[in-house]
C-alpha atoms as a PDB file:
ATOM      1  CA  UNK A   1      87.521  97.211  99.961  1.00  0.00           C
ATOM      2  CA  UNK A   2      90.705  98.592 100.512  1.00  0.00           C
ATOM      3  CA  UNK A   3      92.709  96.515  98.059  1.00  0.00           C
ATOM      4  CA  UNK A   4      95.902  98.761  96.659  1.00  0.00           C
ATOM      5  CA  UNK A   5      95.038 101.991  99.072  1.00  0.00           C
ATOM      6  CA  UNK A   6      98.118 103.178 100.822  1.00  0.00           C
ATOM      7  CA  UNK A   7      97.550 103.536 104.439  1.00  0.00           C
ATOM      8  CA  UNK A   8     100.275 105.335 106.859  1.00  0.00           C
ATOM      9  CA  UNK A   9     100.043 104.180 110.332  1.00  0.00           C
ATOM     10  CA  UNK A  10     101.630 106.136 113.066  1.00  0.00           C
ATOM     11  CA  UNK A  11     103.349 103.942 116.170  1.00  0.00           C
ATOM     12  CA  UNK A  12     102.687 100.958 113.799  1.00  0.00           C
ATOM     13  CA  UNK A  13     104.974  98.472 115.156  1.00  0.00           C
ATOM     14  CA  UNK A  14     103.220  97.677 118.135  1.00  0.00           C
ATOM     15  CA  UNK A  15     100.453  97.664 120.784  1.00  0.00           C
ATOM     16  CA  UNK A  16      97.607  99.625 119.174  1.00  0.00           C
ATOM     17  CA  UNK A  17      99.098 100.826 115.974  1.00  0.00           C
ATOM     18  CA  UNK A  18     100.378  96.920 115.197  1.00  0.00           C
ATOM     19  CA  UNK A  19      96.616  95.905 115.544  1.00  0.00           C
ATOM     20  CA  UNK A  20      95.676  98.239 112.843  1.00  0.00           C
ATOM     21  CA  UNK A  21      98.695  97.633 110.716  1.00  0.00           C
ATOM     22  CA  UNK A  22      97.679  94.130 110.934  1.00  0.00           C
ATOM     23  CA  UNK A  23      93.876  94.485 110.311  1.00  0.00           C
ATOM     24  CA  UNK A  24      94.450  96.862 106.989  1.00  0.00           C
ATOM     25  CA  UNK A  25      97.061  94.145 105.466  1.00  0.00           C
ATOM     26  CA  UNK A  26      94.468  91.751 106.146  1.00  0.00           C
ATOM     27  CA  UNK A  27      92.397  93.582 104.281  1.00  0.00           C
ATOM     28  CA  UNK A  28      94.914  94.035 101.166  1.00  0.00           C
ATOM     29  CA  UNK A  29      95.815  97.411 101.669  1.00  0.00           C
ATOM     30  CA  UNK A  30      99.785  98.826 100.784  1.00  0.00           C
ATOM     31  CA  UNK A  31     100.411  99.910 104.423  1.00  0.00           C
ATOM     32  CA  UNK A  32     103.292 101.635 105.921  1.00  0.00           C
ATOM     33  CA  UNK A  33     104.662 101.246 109.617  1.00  0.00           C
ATOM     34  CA  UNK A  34     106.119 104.323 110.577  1.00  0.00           C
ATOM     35  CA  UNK A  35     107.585 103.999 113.933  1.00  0.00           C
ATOM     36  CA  UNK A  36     110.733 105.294 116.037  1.00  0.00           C
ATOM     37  CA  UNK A  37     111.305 101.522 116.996  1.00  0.00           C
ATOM     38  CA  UNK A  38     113.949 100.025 114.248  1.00  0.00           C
ATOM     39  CA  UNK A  39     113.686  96.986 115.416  1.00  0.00           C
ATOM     40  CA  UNK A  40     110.226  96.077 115.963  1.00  0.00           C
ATOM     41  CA  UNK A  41     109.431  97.829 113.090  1.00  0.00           C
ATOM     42  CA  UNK A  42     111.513  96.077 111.443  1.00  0.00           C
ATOM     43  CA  UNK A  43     110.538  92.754 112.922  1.00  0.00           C
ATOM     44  CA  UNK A  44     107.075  93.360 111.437  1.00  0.00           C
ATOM     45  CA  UNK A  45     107.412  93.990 108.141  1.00  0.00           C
ATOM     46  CA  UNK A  46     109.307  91.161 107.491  1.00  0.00           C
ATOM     47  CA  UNK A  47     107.028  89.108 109.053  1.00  0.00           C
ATOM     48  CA  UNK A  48     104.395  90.694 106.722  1.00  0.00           C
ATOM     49  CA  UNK A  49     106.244  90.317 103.907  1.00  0.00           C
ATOM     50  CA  UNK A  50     106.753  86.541 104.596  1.00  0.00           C
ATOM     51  CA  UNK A  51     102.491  86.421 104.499  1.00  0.00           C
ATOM     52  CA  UNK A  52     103.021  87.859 101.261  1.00  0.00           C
ATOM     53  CA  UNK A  53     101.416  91.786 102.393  1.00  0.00           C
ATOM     54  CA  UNK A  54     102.115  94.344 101.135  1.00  0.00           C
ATOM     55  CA  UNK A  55     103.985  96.874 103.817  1.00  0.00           C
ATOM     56  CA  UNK A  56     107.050  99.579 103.964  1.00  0.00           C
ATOM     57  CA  UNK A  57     108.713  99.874 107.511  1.00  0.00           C
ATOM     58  CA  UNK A  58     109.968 103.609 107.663  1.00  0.00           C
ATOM     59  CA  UNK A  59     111.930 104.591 111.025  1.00  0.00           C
ATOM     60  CA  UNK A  60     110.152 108.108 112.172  1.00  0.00           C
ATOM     61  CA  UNK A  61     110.307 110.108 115.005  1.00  0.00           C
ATOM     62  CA  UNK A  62     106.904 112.042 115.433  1.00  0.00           C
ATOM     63  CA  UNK A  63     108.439 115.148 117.650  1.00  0.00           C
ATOM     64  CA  UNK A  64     110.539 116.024 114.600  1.00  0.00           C
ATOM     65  CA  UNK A  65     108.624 117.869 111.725  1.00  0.00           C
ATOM     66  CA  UNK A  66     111.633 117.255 108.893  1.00  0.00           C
ATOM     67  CA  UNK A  67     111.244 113.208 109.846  1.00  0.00           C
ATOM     68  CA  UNK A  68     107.708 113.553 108.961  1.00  0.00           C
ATOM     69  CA  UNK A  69     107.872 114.987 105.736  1.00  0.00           C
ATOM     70  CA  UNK A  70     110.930 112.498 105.631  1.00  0.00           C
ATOM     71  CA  UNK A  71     108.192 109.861 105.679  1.00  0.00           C
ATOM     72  CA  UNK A  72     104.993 111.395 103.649  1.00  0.00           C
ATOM     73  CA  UNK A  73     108.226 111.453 100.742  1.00  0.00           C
ATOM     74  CA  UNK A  74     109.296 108.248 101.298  1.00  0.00           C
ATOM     75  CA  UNK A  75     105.408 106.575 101.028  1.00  0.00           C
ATOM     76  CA  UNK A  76     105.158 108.990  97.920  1.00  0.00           C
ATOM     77  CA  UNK A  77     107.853 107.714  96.386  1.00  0.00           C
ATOM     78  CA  UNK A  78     107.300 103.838  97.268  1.00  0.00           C
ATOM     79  CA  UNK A  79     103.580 103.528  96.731  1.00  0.00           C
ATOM     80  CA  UNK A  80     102.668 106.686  94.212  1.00  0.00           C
ATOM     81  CA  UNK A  81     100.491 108.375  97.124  1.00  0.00           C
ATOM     82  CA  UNK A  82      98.646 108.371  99.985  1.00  0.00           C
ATOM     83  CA  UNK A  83      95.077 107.515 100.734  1.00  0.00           C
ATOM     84  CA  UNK A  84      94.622 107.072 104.345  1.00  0.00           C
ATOM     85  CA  UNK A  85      96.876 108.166 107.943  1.00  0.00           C
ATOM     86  CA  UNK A  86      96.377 106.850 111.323  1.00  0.00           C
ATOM     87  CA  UNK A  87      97.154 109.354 113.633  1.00  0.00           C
ATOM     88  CA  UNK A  88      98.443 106.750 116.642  1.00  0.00           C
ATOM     89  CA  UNK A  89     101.580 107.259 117.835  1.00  0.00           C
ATOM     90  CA  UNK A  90     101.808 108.828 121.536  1.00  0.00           C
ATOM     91  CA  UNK A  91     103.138 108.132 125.130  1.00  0.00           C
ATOM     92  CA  UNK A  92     101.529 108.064 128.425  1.00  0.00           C
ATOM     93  CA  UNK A  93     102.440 109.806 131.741  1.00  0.00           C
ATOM     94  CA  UNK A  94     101.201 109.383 135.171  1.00  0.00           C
ATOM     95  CA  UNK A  95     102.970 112.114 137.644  1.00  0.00           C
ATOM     96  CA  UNK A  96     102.117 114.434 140.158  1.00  0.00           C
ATOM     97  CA  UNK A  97     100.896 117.739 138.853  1.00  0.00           C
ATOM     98  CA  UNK A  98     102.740 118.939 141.182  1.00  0.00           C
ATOM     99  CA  UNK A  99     105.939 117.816 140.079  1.00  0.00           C
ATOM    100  CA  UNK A 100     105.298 118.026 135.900  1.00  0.00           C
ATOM    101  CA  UNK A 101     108.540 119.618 134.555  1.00  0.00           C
ATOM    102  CA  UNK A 102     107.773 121.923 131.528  1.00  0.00           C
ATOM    103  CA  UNK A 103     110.090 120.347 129.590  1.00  0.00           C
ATOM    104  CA  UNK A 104     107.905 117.208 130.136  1.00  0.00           C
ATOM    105  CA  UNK A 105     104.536 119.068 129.306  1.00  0.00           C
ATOM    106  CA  UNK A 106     105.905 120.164 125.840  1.00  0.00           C
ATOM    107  CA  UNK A 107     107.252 116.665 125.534  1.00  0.00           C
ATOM    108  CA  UNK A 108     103.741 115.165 126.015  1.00  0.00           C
ATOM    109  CA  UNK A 109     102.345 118.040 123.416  1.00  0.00           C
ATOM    110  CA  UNK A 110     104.944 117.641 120.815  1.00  0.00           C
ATOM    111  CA  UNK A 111     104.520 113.689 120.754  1.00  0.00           C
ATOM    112  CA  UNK A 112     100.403 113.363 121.034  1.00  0.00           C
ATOM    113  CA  UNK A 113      99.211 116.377 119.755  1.00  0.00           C
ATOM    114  CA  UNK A 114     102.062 118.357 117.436  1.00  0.00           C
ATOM    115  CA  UNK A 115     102.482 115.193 115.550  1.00  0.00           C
ATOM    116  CA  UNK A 116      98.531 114.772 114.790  1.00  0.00           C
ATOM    117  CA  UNK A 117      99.104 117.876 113.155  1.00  0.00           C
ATOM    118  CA  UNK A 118     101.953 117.945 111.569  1.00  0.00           C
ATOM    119  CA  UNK A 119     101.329 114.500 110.131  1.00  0.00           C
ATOM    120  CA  UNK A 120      98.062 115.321 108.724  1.00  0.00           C
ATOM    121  CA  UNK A 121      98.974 118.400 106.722  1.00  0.00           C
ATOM    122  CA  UNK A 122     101.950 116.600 105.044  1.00  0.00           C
ATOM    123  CA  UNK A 123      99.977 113.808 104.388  1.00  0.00           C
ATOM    124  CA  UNK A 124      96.855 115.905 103.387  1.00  0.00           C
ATOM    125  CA  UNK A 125      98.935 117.713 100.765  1.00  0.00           C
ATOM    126  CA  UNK A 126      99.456 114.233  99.116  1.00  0.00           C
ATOM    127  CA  UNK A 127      95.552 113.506  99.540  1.00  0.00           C
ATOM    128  CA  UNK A 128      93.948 116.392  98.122  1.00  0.00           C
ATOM    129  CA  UNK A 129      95.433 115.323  94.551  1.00  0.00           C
ATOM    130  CA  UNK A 130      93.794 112.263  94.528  1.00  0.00           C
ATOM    131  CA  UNK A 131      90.228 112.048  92.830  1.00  0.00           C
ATOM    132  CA  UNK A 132      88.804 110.538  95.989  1.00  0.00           C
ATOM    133  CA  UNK A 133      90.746 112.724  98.363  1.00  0.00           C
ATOM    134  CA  UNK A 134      91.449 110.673 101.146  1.00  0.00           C
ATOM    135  CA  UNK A 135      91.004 109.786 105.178  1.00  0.00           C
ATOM    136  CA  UNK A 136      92.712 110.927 108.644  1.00  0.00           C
ATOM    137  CA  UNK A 137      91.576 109.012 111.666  1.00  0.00           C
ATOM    138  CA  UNK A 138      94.107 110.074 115.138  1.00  0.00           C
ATOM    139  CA  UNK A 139      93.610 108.310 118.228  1.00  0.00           C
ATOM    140  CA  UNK A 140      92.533 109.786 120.971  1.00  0.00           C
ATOM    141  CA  UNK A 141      91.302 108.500 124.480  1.00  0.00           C
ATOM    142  CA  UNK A 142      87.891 108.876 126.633  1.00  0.00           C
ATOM    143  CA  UNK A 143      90.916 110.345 129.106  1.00  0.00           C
ATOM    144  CA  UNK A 144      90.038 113.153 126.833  1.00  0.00           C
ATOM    145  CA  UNK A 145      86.472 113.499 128.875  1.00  0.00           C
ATOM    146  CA  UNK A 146      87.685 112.013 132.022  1.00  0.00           C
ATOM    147  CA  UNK A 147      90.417 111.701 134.067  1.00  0.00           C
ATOM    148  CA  UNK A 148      92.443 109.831 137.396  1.00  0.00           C
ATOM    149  CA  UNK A 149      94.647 112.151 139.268  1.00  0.00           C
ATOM    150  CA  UNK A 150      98.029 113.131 137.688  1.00  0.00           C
ATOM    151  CA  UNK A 151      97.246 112.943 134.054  1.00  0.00           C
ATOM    152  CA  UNK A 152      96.935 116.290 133.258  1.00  0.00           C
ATOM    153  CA  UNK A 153      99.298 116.385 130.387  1.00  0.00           C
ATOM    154  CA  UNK A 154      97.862 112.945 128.755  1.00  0.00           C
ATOM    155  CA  UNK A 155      94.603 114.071 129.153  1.00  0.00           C
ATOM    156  CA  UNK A 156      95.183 117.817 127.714  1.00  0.00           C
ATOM    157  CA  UNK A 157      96.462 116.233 124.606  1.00  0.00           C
ATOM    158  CA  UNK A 158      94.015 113.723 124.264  1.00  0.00           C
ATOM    159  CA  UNK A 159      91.860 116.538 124.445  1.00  0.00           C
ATOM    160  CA  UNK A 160      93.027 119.263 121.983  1.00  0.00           C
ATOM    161  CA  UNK A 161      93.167 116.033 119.258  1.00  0.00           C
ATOM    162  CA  UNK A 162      89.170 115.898 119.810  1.00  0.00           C
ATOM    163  CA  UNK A 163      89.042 119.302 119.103  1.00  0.00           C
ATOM    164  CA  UNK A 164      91.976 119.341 116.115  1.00  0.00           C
ATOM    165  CA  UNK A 165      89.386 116.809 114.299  1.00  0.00           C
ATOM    166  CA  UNK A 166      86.566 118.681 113.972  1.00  0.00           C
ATOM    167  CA  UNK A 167      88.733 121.460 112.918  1.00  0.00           C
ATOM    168  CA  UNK A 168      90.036 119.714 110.007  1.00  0.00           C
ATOM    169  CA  UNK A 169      86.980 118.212 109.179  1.00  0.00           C
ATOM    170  CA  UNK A 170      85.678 121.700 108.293  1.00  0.00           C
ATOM    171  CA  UNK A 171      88.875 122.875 106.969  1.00  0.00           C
ATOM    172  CA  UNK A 172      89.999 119.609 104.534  1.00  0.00           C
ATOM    173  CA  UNK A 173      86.162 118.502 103.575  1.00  0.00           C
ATOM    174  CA  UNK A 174      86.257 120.467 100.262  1.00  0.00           C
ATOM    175  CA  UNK A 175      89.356 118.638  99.451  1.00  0.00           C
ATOM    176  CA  UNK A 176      87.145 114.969  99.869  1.00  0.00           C
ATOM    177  CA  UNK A 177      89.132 114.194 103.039  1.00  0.00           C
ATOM    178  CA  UNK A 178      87.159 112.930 106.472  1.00  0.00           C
ATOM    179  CA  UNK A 179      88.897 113.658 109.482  1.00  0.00           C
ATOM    180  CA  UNK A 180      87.674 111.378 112.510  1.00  0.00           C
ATOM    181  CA  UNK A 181      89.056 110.579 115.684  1.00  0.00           C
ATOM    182  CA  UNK A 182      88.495 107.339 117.819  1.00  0.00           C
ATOM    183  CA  UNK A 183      88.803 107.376 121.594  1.00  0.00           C
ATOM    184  CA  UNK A 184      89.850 103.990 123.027  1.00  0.00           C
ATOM    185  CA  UNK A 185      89.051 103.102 126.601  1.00  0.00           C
ATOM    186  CA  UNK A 186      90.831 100.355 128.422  1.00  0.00           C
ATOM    187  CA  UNK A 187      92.632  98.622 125.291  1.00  0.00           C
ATOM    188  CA  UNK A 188      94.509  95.563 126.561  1.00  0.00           C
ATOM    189  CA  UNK A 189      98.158  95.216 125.163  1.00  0.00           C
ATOM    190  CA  UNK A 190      99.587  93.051 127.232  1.00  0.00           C
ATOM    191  CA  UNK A 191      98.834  89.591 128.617  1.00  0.00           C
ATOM    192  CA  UNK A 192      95.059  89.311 128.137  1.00  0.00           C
ATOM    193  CA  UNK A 193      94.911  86.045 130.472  1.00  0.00           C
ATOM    194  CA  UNK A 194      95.970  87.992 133.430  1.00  0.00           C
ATOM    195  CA  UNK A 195      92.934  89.852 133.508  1.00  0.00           C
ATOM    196  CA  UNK A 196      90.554  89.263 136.260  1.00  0.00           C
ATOM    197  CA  UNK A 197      86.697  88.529 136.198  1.00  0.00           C
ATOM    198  CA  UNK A 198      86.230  92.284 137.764  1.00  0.00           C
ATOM    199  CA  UNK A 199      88.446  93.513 134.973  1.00  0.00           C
ATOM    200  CA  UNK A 200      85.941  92.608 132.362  1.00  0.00           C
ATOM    201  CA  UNK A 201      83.203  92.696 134.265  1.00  0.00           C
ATOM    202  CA  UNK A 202      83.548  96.393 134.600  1.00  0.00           C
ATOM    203  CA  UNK A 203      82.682  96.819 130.825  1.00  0.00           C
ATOM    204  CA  UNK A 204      79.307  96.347 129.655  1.00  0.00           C
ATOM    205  CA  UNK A 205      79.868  94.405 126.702  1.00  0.00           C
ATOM    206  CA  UNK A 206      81.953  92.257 129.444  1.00  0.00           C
ATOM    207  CA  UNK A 207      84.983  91.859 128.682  1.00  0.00           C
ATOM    208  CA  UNK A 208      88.180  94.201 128.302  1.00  0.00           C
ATOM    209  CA  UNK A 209      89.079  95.668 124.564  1.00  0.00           C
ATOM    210  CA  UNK A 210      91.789  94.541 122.130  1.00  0.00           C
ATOM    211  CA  UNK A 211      93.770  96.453 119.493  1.00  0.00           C
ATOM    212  CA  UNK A 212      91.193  94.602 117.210  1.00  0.00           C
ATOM    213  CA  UNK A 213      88.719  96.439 118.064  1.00  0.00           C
ATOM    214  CA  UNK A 214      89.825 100.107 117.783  1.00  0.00           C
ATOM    215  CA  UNK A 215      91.602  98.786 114.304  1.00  0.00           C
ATOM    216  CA  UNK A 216      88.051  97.350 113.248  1.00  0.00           C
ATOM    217  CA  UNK A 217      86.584 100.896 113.696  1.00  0.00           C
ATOM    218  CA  UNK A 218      89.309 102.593 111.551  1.00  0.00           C
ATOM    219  CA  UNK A 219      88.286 100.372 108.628  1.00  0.00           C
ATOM    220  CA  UNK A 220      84.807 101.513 109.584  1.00  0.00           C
ATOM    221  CA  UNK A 221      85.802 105.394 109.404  1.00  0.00           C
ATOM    222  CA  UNK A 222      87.999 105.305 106.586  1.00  0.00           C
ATOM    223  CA  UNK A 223      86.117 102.919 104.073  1.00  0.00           C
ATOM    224  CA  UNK A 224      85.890 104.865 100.726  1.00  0.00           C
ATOM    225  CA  UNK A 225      81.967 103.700 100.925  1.00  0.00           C
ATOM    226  CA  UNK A 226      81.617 105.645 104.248  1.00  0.00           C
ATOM    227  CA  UNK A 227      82.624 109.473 103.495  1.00  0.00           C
ATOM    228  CA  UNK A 228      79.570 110.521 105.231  1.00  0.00           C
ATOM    229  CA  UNK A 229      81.027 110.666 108.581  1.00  0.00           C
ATOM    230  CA  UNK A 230      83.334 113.217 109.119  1.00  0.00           C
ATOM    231  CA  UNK A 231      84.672 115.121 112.174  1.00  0.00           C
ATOM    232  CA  UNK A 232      83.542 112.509 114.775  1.00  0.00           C
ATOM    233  CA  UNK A 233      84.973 111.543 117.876  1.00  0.00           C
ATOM    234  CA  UNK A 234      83.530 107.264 117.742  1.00  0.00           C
ATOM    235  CA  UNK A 235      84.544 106.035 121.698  1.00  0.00           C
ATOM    236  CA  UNK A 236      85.786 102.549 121.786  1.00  0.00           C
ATOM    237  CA  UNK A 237      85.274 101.467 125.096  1.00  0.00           C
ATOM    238  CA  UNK A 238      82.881  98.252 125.873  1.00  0.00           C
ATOM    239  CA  UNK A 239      80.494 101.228 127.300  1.00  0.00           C
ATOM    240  CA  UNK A 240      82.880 101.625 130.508  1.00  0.00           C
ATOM    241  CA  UNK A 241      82.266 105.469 130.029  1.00  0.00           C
ATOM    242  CA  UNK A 242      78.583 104.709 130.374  1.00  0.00           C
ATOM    243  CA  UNK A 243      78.379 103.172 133.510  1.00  0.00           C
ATOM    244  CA  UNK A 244      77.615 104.396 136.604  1.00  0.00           C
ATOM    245  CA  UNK A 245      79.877 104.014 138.924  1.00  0.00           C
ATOM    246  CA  UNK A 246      79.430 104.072 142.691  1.00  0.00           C
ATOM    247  CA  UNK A 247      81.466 103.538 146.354  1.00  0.00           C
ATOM    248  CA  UNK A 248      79.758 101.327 148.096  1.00  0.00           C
END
């Protein structure tokens, strides 16, 4: 199904973004890792290669708008065009409100939020040439409608890239581009076999998530077959959000 589309993936070389790197070459897809980590990035093409996908490793840092059109140029000129951007590349922070420097807030906005934007005009100027237009899907979190103490700035930008989607849903759908956003909950990167039995249990599908998951839910919202849904928000979460929660 997505044999030969060209798929840009944001924070691509690892945790999340690797996931869904992974899960589109599976699925035969030309797919570019754009990531600020050389190395890993790197690391993972090659080892893609070496499987015999398909993939482009381009260095990019997402607070700087001439690196992204750097990298929307670079895909251009590699794969012909562009047919589909994940929107995941961010950073976390966990700090007192109290002490949240300014120059950290716009840091926070600038990587989770400016970039969503700034990535999906450049790459929605390549799209809208294409016969079938094309597909944006950012990541966003269910921080976005809940929070723990001290992550205001996290949660803010989760927030505004809920509300960026359904923007550009409206503004991009006479173009044939979707514009959806996924909202992971607890998406284990790490060592999965150090999670306890109250970890998953906590989840009503039981168990913790994967980057699997959120990946299988971007081929779901950018499959040419599905350009029905548009400006959605699809939470990820093993229905954590949806259970009630009580001291006891």
């Amino acid at each position: 199904m997505f044999k030969d589309l060209v798929v840009v993936v944001t924070g691509g070389a690892q945790g999340i973004g690797k996931g869904i790197v992974l899960e589109y070459a599976r699925n035969g897809a030309n797919v570019v890792i754009a990531d600020v980590n050389k190395e890993l990035g790197q690391q993972l093409e090659k080892d893609l290669l070496v499987q015999g996908h398909s993939v482009l490793f381009a260095q990019t840092e997402v607070t700087k708008e001439q690196d992204i059109v750097s990298l929307m140029q670079k895909v251009v000129d590699h794969f012909g065009t562009i047919h589909i951007l994940i929107n995941n590349a961010g950073k976390f922070q966990h700090k007192s409100f109290y002490d949240v420097t300014l120059d950290e807030w716009n840091d926070m906005l600038q990587t989770n939020l400016t970039s969503v934007f700034l990535c999906s005009r450049e790459a929605a100027k390549v799209m809208q040439a294409n016969t079938n237009g094309g597909s944006i899907v950012s990541i966003a979190s269910t921080r976005a409608e809940m929070s723990e103490p001290h992550t205001e700035a996290y949660a803010a930008t989760k927030g505004g890239i809920v509300a960026l989607t359904h923007a550009l849903a409206r503004s991009l759908g006479p173009d044939n581009i979707t514009v959806n956003c996924i909202s992971p909950g607890w998406i284990e990167t790490g060592d999965y076999e150090q999670l306890s039995k109250n970890d998953h249990e906590q989840h009503l599908s039981g168990r913790v998530g994967v980057p699997a998951d959120i990946a299988q839910a971007c081929l779901y919202l950018t499959s040419p077959t599905n350009n029905f849904v548009t400006g959605i928000n699809l939470t990820v979460d093993g229905g954590m959000t949806k259970k009630m929660m009580y001291e006891e």
